[in-house]
Protein backbone atom coordinates (compact mmCIF):
# COMPACT_ATOMS: atom_id res chain seq x y z
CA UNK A 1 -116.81 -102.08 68.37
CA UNK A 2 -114.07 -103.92 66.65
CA UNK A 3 -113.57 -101.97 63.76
CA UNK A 4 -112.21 -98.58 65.79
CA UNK A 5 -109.17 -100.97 67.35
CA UNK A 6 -108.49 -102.21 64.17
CA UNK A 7 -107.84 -98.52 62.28
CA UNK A 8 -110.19 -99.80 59.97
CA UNK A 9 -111.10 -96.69 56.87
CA UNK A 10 -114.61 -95.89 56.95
CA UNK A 11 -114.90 -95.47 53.23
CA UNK A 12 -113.69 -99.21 53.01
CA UNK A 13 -116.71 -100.33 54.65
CA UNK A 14 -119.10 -97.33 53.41
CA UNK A 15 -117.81 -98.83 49.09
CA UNK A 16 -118.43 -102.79 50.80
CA UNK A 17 -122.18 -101.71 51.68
CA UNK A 18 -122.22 -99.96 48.02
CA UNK A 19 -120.68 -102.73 46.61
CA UNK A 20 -123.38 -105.61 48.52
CA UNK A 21 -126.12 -103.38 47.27
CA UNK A 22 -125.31 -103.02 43.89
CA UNK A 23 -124.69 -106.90 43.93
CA UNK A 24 -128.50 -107.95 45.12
CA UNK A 25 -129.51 -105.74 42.15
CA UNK A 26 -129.51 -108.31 39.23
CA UNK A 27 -131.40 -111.10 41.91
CA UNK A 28 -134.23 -109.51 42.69
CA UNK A 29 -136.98 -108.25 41.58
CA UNK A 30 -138.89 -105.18 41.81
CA UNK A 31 -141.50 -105.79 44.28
CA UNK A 32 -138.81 -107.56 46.46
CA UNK A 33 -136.65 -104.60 47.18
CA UNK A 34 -138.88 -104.11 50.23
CA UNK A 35 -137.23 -106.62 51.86
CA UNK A 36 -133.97 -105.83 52.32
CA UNK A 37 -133.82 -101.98 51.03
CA UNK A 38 -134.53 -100.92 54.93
CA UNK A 39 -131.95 -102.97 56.11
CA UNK A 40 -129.16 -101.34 53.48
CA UNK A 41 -130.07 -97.82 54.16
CA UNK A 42 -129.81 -98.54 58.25
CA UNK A 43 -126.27 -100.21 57.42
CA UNK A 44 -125.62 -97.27 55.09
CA UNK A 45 -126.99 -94.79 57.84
CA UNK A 46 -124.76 -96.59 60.76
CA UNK A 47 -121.63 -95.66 58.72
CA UNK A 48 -122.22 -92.61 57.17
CA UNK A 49 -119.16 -89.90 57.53
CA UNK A 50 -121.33 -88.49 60.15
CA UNK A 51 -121.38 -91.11 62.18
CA UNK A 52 -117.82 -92.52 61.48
CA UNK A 53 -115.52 -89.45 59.94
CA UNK A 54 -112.30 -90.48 58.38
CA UNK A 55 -110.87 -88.50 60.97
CA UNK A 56 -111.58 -90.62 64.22
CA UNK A 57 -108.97 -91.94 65.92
């Protein structure tokens, strides 16, 4: 709700969820991926151009 008011760029926060994925890499292992890989993808889904196109606004 807060991010449309603040102008913020969608591909900002679409390379930060990149970014916090590709930094739980080296922490966990294999068979712990479960755990949080559902909750990246819905983050990743929430904020996908089609939901959020650089062109709202």
């Amino acid at each position: 709700m807060l991010y449309p008011t603040l102008r913020v760029n969608w591909e900002l926060v679409r390379q930060m969820i990149n970014l916090l994925g590709k930094a739980f890499e080296p922490f966990i292992q294999p068979q712990q991926v479960q755990y949080y890989q559902a909750y990246y993808q819905v983050l990743w889904k929430m904020f996908s151009p089609e939901v959020f196109p650089e062109s709202i606004g």
